[in-house]
C-alpha atoms as a PDB file:
ATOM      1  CA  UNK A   1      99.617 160.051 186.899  1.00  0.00           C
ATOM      2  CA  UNK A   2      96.021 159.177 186.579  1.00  0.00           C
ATOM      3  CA  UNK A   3      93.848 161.096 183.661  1.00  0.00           C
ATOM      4  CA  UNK A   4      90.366 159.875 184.977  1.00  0.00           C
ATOM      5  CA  UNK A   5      88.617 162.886 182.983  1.00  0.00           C
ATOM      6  CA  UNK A   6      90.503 161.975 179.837  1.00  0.00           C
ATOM      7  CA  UNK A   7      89.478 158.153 180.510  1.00  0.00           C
ATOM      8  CA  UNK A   8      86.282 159.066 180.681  1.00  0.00           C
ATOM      9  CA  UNK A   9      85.805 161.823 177.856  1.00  0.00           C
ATOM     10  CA  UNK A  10      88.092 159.149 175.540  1.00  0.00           C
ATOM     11  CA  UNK A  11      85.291 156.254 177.077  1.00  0.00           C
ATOM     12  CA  UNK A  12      82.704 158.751 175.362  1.00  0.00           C
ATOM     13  CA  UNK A  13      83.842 159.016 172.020  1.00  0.00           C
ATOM     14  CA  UNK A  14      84.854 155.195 171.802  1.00  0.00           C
ATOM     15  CA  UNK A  15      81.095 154.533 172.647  1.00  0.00           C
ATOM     16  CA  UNK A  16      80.219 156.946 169.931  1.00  0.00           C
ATOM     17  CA  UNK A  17      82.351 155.481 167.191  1.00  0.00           C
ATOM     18  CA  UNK A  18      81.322 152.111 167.918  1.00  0.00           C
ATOM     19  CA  UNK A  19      77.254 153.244 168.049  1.00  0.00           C
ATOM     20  CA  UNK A  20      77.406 155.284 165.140  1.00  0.00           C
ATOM     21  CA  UNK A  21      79.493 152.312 163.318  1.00  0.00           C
ATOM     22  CA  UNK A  22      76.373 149.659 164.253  1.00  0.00           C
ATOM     23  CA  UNK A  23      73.871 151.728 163.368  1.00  0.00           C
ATOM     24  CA  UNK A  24      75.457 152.539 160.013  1.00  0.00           C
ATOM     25  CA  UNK A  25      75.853 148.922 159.163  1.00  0.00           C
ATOM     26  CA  UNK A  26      72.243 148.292 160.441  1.00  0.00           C
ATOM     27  CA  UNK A  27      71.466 151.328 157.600  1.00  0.00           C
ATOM     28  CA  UNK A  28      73.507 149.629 154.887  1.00  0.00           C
ATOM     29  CA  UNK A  29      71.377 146.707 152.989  1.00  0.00           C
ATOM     30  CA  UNK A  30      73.409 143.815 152.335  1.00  0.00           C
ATOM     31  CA  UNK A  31      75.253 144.453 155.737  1.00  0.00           C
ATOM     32  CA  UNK A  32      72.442 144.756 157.841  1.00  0.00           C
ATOM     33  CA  UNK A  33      70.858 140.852 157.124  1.00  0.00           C
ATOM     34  CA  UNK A  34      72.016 137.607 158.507  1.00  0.00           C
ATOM     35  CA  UNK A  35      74.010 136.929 161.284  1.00  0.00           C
ATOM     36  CA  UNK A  36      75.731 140.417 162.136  1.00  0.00           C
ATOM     37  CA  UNK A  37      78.926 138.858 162.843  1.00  0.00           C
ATOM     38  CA  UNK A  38      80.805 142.464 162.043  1.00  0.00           C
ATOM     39  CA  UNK A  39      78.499 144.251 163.556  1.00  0.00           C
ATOM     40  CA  UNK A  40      78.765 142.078 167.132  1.00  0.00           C
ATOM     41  CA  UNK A  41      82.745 141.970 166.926  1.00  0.00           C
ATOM     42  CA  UNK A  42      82.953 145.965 167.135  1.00  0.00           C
ATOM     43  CA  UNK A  43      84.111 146.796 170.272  1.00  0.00           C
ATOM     44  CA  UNK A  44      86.607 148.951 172.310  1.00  0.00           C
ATOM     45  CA  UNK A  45      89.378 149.364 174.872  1.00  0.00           C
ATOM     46  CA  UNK A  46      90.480 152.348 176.608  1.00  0.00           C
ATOM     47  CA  UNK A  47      94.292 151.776 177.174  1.00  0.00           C
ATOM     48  CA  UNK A  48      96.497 153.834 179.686  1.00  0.00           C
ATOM     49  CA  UNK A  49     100.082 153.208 180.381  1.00  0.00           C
ATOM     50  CA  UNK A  50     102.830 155.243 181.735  1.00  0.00           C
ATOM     51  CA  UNK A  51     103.479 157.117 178.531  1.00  0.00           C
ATOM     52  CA  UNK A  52     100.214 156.768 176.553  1.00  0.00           C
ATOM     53  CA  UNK A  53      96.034 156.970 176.580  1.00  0.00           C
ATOM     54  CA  UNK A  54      94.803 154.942 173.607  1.00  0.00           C
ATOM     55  CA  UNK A  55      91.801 154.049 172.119  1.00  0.00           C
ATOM     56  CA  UNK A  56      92.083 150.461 170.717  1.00  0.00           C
ATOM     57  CA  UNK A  57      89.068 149.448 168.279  1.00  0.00           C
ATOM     58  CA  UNK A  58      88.065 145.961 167.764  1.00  0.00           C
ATOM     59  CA  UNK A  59      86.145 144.337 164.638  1.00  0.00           C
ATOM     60  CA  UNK A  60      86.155 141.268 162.419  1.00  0.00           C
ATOM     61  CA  UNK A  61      88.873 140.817 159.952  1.00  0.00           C
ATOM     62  CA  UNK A  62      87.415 141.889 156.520  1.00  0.00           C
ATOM     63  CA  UNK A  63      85.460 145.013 158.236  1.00  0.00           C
ATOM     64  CA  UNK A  64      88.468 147.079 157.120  1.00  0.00           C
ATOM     65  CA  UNK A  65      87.603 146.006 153.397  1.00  0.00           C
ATOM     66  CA  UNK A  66      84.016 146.536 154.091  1.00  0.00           C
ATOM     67  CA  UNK A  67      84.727 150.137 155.343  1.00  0.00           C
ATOM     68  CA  UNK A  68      87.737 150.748 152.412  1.00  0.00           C
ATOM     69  CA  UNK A  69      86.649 149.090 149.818  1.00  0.00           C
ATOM     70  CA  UNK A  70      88.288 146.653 147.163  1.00  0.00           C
ATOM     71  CA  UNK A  71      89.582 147.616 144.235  1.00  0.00           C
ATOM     72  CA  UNK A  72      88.580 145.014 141.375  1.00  0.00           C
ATOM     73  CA  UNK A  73      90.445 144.466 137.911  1.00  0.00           C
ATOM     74  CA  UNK A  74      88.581 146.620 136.203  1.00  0.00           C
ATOM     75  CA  UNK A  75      86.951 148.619 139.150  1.00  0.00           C
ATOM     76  CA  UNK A  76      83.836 150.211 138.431  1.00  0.00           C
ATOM     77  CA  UNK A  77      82.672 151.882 141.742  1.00  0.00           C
ATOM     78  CA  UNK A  78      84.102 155.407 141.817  1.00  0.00           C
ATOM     79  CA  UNK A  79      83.464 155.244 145.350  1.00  0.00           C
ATOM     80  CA  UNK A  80      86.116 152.621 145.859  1.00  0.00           C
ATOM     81  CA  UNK A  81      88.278 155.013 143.590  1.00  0.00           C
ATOM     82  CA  UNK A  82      87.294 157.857 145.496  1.00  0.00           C
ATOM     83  CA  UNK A  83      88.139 156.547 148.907  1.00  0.00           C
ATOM     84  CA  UNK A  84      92.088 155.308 147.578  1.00  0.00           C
ATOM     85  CA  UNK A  85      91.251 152.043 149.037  1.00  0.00           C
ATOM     86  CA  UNK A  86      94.749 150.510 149.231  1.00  0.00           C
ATOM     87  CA  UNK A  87      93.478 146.703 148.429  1.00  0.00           C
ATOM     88  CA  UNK A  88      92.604 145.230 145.278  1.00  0.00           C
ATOM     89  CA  UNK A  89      92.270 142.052 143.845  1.00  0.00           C
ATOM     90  CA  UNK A  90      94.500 140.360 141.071  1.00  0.00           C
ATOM     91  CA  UNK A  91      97.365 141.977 143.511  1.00  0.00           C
ATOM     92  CA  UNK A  92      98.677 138.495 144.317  1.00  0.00           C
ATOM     93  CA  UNK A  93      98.963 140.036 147.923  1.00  0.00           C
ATOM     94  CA  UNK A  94      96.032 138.238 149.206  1.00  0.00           C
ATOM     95  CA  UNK A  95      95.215 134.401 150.583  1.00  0.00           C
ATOM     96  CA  UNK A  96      94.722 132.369 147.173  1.00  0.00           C
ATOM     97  CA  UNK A  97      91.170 131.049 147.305  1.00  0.00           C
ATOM     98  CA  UNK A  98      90.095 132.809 150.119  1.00  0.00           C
ATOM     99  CA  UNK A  99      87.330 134.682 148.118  1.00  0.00           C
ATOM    100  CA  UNK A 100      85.915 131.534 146.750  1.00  0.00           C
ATOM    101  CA  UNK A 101      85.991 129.924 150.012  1.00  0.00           C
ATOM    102  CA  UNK A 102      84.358 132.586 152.006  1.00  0.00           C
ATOM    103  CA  UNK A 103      81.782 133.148 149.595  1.00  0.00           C
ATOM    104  CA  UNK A 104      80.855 129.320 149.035  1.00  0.00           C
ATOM    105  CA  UNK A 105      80.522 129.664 153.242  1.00  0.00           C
ATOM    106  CA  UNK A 106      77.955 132.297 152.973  1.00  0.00           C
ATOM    107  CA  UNK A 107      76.175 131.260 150.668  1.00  0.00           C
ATOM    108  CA  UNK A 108      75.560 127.863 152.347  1.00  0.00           C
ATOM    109  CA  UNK A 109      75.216 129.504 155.482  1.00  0.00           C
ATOM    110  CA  UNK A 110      72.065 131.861 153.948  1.00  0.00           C
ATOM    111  CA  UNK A 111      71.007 128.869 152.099  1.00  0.00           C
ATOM    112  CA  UNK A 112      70.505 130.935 148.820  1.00  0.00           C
ATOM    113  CA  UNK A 113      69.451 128.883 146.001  1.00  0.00           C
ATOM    114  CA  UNK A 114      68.918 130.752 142.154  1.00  0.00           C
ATOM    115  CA  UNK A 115      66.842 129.703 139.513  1.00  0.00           C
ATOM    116  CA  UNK A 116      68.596 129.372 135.966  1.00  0.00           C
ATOM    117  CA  UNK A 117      66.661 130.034 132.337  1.00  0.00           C
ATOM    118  CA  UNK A 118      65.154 126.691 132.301  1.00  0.00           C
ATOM    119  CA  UNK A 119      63.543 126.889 135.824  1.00  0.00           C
ATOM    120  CA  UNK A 120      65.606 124.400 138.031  1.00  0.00           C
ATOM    121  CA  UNK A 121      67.758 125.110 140.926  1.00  0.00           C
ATOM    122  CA  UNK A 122      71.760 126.083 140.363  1.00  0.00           C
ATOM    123  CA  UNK A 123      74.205 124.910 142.369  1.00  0.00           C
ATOM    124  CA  UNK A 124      76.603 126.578 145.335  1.00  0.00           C
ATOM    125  CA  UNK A 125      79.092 126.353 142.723  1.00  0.00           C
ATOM    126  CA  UNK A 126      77.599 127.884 139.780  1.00  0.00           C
ATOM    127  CA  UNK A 127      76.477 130.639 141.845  1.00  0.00           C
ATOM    128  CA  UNK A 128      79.827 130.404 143.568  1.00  0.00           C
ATOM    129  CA  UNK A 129      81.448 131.102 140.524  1.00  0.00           C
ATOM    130  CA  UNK A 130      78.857 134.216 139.285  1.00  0.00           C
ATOM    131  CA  UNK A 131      79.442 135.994 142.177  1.00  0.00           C
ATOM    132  CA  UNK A 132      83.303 135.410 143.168  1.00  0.00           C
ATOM    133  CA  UNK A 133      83.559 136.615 139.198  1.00  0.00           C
ATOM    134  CA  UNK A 134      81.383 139.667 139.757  1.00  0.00           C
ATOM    135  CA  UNK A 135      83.514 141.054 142.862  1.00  0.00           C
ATOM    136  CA  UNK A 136      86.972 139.845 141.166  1.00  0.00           C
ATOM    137  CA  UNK A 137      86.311 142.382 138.202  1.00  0.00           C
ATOM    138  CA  UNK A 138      84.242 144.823 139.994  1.00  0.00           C
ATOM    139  CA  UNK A 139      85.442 145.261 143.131  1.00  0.00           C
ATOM    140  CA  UNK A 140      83.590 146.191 146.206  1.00  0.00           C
ATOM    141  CA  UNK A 141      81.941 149.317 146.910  1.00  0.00           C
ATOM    142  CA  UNK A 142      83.692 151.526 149.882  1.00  0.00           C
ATOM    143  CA  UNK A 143      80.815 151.763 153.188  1.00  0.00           C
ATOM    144  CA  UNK A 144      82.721 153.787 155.128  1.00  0.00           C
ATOM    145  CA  UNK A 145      80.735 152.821 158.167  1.00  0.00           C
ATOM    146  CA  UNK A 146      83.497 153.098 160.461  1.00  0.00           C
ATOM    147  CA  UNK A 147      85.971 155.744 159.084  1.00  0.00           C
ATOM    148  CA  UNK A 148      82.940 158.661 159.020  1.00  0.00           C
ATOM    149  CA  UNK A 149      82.098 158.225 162.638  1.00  0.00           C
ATOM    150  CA  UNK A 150      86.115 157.695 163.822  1.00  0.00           C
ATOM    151  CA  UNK A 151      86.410 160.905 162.099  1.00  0.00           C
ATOM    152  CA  UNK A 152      83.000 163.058 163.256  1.00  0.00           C
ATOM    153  CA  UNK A 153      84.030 161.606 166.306  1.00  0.00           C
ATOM    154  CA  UNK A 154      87.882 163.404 166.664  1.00  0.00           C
ATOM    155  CA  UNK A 155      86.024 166.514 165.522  1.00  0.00           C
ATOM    156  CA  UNK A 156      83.070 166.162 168.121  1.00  0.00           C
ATOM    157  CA  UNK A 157      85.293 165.506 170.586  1.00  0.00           C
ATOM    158  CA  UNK A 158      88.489 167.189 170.129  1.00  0.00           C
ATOM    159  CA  UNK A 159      87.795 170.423 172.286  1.00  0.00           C
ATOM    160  CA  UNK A 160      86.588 168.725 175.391  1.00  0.00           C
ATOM    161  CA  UNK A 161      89.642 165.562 175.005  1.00  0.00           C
ATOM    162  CA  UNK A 162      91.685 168.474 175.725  1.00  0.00           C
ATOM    163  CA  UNK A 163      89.804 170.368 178.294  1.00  0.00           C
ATOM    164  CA  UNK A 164      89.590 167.607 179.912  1.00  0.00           C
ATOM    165  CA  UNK A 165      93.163 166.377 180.081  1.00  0.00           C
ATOM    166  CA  UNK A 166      94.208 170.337 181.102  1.00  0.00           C
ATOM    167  CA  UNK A 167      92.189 169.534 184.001  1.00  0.00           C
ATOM    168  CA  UNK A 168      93.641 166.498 184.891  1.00  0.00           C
ATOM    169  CA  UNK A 169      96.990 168.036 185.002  1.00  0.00           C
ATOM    170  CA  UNK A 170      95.557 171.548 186.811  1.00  0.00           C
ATOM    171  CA  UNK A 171      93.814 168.853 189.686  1.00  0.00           C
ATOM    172  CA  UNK A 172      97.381 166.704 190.043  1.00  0.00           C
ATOM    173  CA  UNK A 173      99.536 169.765 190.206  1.00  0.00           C
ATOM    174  CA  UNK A 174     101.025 171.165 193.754  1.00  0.00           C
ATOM    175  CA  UNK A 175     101.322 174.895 194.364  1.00  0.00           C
ATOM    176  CA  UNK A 176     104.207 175.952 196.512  1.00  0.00           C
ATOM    177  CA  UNK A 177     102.654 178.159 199.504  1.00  0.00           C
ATOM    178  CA  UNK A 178     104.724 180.522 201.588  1.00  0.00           C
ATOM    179  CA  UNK A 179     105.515 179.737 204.724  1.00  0.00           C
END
């Protein structure tokens, strides 16, 4: 059975999500400088099979903790709190290093360099080691930027998903006519 009004209604609100989710991160400070990698990887598929129509969405690893948040040790962002983000560091759950590593990355990559009391230049791994500390204990704040439009975007376009799968079904159905 082909739903090409659903397709195309569901095609809608995946472009939605994904332009609200970009220009939210473009909106958002320390998201919106540098390379963009999150904000290139979003993306979509519209997937139909025999039993389903499904909306698949598409982003970098760590936009989910970007958009949920992270929990700290002794997490200070009620926001965070707020949004029951379900990861947190100290868990043990996570890659061991992988904060350190990914930081030391960026920070290379940006070429940062801070100034200590005395004037001179720090290194990657002093400031390495301020920052991975900052985020361990504090946590990160929750951004949301893809969860508010995913959800303004099932309320947008709830009514006319199902209008437009009732017509699908009213334009593949056969009427019996009497002879």
């Amino acid at each position: 059975m082909a739903f090409k009004q659903l397709e195309s209604v569901m095609t809608q609100y995946a472009k939605y999500v994904i332009q609200q989710s970009k220009s939210n991160l473009t909106k958002n400070k320390p998201y919106s400088q540098g390379g963009g990698a999150l904000y290139n990887s979003l993306d979509y598929k519209v997937i139909q099979d025999s039993e389903a129509m499904i909306v698949e969405f598409m982003m970098e690893d760590y936009g989910v903790y970007v958009d949920r948040g992270v929990k700290g040790v002794n997490s200070t962002y009620p926001e965070t709190r707020k949004a029951k983000s379900p990861f947190q560091y100290g868990s043990g759950t996570g890659i061991k290093g992988g904060l350190t590593k990914g930081i030391e990355e960026w920070l290379k990559k940006k070429k940062l360099r801070w100034r200590d009391d005395l004037g001179r230049f720090m290194t990657y791994k002093s400031m390495r080691y301020l920052i991975v500390k900052k985020i361990y204990f504090q946590g990160l704040k929750a951004n949301t930027f893809f969860s508010r439009p995913f959800k303004a975007g099932v309320d947008k376009f709830e009514l006319k998903l199902s209008k437009a799968f009732a017509a699908d079904i009213e334009s593949q159905m056969v009427y019996g006519q009497k002879k």
